[in-house]
C-alpha atoms as a PDB file:
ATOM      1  CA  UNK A   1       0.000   0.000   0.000  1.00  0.00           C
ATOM      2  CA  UNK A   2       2.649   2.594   0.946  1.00  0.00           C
ATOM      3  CA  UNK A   3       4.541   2.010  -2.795  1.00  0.00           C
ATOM      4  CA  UNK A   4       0.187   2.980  -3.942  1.00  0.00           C
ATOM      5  CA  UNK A   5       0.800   5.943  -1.687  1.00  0.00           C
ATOM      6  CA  UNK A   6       3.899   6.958  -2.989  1.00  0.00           C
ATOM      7  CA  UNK A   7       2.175   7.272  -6.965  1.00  0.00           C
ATOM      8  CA  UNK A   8      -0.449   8.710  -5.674  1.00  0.00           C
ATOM      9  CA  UNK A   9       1.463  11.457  -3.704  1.00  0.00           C
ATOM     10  CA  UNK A  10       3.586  12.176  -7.055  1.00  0.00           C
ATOM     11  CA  UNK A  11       0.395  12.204  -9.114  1.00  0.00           C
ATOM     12  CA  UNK A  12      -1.081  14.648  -6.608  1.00  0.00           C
ATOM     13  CA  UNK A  13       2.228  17.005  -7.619  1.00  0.00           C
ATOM     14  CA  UNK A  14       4.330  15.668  -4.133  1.00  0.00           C
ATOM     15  CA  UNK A  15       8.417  15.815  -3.499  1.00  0.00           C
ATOM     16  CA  UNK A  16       8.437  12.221  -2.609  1.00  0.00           C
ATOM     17  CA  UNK A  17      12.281  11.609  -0.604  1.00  0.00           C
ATOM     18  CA  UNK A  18      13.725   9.203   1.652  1.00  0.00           C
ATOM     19  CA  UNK A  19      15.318  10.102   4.991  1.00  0.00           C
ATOM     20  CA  UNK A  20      18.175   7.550   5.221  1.00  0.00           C
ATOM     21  CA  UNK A  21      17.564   6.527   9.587  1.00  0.00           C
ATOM     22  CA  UNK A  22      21.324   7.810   9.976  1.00  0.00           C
ATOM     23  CA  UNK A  23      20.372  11.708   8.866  1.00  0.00           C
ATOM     24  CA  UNK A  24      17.712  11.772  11.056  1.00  0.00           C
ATOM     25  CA  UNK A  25      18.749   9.446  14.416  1.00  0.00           C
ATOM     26  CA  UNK A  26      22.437   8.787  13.820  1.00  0.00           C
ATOM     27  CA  UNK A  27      24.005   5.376  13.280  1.00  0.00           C
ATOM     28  CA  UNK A  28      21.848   3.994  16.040  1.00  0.00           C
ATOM     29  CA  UNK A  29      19.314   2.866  13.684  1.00  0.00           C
ATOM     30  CA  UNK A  30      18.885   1.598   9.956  1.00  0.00           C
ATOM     31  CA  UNK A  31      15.383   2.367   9.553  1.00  0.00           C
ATOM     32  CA  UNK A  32      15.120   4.687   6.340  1.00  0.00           C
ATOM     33  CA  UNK A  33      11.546   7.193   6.446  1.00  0.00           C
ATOM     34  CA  UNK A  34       9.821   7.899   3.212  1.00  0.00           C
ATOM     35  CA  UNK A  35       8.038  11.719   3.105  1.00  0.00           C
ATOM     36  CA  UNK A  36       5.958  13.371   0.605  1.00  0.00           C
ATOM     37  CA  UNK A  37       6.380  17.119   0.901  1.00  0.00           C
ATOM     38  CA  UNK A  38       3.304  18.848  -0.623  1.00  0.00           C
ATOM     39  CA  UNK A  39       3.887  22.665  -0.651  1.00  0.00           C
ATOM     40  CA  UNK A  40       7.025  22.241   1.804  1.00  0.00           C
ATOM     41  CA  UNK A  41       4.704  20.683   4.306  1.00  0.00           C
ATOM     42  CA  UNK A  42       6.314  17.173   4.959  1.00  0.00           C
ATOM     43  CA  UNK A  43       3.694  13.291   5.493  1.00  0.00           C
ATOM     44  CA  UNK A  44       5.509  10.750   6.572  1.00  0.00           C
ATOM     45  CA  UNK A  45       4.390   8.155   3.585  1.00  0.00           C
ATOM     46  CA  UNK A  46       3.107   5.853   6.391  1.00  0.00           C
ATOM     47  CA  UNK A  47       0.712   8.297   7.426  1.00  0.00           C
ATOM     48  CA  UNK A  48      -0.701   8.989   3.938  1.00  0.00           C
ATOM     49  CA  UNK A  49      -4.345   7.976   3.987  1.00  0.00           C
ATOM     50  CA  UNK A  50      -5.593   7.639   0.509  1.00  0.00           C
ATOM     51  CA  UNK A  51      -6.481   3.732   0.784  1.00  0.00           C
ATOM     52  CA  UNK A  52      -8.648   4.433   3.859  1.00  0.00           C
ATOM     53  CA  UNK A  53      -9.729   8.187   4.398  1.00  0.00           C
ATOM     54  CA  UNK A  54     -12.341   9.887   1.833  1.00  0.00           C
ATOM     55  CA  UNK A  55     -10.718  13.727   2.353  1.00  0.00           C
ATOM     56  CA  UNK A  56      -7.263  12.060   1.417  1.00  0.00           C
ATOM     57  CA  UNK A  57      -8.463  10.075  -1.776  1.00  0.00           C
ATOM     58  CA  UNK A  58     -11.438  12.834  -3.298  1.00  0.00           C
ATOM     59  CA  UNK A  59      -9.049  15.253  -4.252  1.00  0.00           C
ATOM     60  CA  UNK A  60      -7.219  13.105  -6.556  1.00  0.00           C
ATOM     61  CA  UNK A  61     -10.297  11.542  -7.924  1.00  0.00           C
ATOM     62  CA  UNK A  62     -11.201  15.300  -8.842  1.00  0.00           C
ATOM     63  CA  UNK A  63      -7.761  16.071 -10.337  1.00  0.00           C
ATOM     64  CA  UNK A  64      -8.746  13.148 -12.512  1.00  0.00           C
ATOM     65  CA  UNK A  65     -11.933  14.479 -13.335  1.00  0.00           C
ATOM     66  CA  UNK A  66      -9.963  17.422 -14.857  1.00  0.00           C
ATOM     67  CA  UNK A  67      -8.059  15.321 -17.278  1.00  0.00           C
ATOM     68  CA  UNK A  68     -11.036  13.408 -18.013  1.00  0.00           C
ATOM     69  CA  UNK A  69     -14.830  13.239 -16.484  1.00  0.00           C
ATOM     70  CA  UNK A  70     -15.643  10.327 -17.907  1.00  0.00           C
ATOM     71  CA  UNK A  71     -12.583   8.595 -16.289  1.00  0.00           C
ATOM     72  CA  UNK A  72     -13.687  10.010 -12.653  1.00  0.00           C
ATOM     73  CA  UNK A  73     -17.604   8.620 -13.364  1.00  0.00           C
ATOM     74  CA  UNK A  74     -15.888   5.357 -13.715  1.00  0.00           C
ATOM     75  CA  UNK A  75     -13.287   5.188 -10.801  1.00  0.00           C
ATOM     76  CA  UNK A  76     -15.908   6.862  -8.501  1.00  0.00           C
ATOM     77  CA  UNK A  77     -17.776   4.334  -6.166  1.00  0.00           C
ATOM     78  CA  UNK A  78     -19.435   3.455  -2.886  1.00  0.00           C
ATOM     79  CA  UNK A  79     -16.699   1.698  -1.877  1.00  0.00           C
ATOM     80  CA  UNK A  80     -13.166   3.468  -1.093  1.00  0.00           C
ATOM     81  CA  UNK A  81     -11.070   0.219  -1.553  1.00  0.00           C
ATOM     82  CA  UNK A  82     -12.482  -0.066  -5.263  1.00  0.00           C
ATOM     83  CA  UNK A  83     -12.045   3.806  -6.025  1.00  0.00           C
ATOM     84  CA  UNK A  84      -8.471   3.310  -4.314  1.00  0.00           C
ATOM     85  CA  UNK A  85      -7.630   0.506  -6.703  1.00  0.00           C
ATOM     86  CA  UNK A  86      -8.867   2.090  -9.422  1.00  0.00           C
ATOM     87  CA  UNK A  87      -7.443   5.009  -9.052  1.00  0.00           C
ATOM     88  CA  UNK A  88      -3.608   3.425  -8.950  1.00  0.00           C
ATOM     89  CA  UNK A  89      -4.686   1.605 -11.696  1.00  0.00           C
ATOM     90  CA  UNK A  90      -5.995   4.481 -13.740  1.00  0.00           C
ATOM     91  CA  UNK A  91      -2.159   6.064 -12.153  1.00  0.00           C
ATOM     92  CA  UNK A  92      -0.317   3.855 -13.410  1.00  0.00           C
ATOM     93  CA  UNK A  93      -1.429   3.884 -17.014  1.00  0.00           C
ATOM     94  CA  UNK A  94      -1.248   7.222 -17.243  1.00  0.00           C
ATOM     95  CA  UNK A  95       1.699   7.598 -15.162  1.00  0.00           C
ATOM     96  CA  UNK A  96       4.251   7.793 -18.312  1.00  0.00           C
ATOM     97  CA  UNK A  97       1.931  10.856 -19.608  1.00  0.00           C
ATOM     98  CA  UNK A  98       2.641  14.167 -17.979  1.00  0.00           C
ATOM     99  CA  UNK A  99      -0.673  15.189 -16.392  1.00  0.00           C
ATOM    100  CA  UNK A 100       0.543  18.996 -15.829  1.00  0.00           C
ATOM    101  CA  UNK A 101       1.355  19.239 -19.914  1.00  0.00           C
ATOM    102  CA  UNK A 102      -2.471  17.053 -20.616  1.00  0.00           C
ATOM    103  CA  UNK A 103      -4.301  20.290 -18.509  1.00  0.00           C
ATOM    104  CA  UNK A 104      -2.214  23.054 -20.585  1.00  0.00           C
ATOM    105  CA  UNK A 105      -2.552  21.357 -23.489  1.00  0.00           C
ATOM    106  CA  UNK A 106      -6.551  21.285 -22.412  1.00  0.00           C
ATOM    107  CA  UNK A 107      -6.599  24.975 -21.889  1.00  0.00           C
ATOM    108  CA  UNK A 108      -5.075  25.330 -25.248  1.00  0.00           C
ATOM    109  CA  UNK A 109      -7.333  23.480 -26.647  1.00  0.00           C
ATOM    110  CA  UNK A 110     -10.692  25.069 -25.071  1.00  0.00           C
ATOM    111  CA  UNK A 111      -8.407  28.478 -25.874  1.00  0.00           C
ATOM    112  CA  UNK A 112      -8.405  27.525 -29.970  1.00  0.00           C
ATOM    113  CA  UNK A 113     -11.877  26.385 -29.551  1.00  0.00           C
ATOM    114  CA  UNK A 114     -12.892  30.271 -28.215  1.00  0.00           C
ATOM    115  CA  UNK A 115     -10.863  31.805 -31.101  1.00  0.00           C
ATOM    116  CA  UNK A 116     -12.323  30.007 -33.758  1.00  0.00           C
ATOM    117  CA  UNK A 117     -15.750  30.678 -32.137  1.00  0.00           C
ATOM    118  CA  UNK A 118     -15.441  34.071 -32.446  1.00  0.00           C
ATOM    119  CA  UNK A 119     -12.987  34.039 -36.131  1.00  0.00           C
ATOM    120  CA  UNK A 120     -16.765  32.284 -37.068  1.00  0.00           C
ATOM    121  CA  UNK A 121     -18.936  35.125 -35.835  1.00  0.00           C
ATOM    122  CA  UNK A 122     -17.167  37.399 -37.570  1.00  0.00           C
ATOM    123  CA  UNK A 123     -16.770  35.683 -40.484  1.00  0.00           C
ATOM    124  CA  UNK A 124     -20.666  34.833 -40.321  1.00  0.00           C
ATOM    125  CA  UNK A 125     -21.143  38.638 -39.838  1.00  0.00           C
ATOM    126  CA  UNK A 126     -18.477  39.424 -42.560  1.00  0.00           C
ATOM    127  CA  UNK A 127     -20.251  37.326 -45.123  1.00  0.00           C
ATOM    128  CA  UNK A 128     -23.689  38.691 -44.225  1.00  0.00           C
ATOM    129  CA  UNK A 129     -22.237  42.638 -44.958  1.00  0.00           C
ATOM    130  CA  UNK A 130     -20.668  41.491 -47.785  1.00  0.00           C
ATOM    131  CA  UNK A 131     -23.939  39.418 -49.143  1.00  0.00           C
ATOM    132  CA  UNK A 132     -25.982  42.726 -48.081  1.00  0.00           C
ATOM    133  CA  UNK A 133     -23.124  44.768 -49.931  1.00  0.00           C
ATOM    134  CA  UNK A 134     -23.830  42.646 -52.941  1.00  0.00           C
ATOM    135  CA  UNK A 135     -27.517  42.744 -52.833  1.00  0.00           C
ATOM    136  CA  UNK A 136     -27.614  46.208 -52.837  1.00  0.00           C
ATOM    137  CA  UNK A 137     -25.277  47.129 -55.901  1.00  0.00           C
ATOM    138  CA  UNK A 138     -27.222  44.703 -58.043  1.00  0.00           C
ATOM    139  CA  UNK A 139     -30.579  46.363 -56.945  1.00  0.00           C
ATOM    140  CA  UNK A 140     -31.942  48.312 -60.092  1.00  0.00           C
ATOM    141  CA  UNK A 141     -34.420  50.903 -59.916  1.00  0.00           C
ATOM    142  CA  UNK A 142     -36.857  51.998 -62.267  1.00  0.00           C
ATOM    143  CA  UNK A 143     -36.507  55.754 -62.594  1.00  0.00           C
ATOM    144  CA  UNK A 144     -37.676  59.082 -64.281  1.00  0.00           C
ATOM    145  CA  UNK A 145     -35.115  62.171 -65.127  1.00  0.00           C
ATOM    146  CA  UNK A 146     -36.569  65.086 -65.478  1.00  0.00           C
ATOM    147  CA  UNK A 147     -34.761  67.564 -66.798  1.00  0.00           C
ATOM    148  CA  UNK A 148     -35.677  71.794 -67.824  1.00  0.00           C
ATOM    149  CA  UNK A 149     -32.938  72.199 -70.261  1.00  0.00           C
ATOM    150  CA  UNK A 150     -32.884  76.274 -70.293  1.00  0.00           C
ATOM    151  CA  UNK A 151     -30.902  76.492 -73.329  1.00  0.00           C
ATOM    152  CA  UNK A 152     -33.103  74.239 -75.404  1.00  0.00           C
ATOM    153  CA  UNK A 153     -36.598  75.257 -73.841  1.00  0.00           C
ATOM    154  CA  UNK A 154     -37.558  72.299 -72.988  1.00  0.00           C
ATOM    155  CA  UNK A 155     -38.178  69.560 -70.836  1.00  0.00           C
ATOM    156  CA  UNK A 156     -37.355  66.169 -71.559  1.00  0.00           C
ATOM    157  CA  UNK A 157     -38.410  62.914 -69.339  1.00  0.00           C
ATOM    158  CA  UNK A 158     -36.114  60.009 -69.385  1.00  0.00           C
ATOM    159  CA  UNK A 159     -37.048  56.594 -68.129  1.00  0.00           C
ATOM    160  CA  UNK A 160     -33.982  54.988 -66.498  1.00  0.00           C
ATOM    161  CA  UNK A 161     -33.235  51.570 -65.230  1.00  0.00           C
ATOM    162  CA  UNK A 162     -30.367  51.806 -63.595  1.00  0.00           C
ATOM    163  CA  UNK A 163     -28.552  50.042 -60.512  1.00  0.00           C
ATOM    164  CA  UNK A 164     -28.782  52.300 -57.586  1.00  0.00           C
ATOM    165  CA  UNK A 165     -24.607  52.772 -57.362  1.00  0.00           C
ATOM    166  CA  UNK A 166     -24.808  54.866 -60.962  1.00  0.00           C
ATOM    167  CA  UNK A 167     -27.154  57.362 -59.223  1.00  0.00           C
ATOM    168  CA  UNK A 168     -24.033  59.156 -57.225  1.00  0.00           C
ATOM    169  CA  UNK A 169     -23.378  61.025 -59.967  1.00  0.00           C
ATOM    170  CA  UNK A 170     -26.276  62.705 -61.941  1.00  0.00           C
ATOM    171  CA  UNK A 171     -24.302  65.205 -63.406  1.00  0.00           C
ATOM    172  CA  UNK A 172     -22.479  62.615 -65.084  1.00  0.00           C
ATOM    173  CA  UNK A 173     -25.534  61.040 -66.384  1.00  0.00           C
ATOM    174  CA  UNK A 174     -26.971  64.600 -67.636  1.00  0.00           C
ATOM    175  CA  UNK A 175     -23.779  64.778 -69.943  1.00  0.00           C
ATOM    176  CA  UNK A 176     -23.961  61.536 -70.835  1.00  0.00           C
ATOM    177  CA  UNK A 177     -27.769  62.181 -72.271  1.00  0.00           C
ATOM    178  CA  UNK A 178     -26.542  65.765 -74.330  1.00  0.00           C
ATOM    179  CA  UNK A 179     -26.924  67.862 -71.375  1.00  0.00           C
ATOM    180  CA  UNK A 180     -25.047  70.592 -69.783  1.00  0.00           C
ATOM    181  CA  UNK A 181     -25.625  70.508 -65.888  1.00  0.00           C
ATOM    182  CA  UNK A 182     -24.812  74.571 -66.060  1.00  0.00           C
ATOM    183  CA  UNK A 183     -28.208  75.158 -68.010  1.00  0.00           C
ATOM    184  CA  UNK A 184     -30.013  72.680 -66.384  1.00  0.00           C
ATOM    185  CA  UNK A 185     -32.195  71.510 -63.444  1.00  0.00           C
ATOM    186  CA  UNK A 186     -33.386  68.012 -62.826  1.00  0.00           C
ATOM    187  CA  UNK A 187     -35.172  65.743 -60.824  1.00  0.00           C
ATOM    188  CA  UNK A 188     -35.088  62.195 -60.272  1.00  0.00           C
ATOM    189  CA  UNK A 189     -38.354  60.137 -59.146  1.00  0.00           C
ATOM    190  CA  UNK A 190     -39.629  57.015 -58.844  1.00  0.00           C
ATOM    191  CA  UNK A 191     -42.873  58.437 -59.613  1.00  0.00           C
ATOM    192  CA  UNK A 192     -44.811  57.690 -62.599  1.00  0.00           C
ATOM    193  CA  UNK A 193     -44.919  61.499 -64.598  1.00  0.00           C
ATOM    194  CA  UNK A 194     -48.499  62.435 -65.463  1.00  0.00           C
ATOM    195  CA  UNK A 195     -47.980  64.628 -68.407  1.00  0.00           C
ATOM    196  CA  UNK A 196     -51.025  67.312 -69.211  1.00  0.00           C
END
């Protein structure tokens, strides 16, 4: 059970060391101590309750949970000597991956997953402009110009279809039709002209 502890304490991000008996008591003794230091605080590895205390084995059924909820659903039971096994067992298949690189890699991943949640909003909303954008320059309009030429004396009425874009520039369009915009005024409507 203690070797169990020992994986479990290095899993749970413990400095796992031995005291050799002669450090500690002098050369009266040859008993060696291991200790898991978590934060600095030292357990004798002898005292480490995982295989019989809920608080000692929960929070390493949780830092499981992080790497994978489904995994915790199926180590977690009624029993603490089957969630004990399981957990060492679920330890020591994973224990060749490094856990601390699984959860950054994680929050990469859920990182990449908000980017390209919001790259697809704004593409969504670029595409919809754009679409709108499009929609609108191939709108056409049927329209009448009406133009008082002053040096000709008289009025003529054109009936345009045009897309709404070539409407910027009516001056343009009055020289295109023989006008000159100098000796002119004009009006553009999408009114029908009732001529008496």
């Amino acid at each position: 059970m203690e070797e169990n502890n020992i994986l479990i304490a290095e899993f749970m991000d413990a400095e796992v060391e031995i005291w050799k008996a002669h450090e500690r008591l002098g050369d009266d003794t040859s008993e060696d101590a291991w200790y898991a230091y978590f934060d600095g605080n030292g357990v004798a590895v002898e005292e480490l309750a995982y295989g019989t205390s809920w608080d000692w084995l929960m929070p390493v059924v949780e830092k499981i949970e992080q790497v994978n909820e489904l995994i915790s659903g199926h180590i977690l039971s009624t029993d603490i000597d089957k969630t004990y096994k399981e957990v060492v067992r679920f330890i020591k298949q994973t224990k060749t991956i490094d856990m601390k690189k699984i959860l950054e890699l994680q929050e990469q991943i859920k990182n990449l997953e908000n980017a390209l949640l919001q790259l697809s909003k704004e593409v969504t909303a670029n595409k919809e402009f754009i679409q709108r954008q499009t929609n609108l320059s191939k709108k056409t309009v049927d329209m009448k110009l009406i133009v008082l030429d002053f040096r000709k004396s008289i009025t003529y009425i054109y009936s345009l279809k045009k897309d709404i874009k070539e409407w910027e520039d009516e001056e343009s369009i009055l020289i295109d039709l023989g006008h000159q915009p100098t000796n002119c005024q004009w009006m553009l409507t999408k009114n029908e002209v009732i001529i008496k």
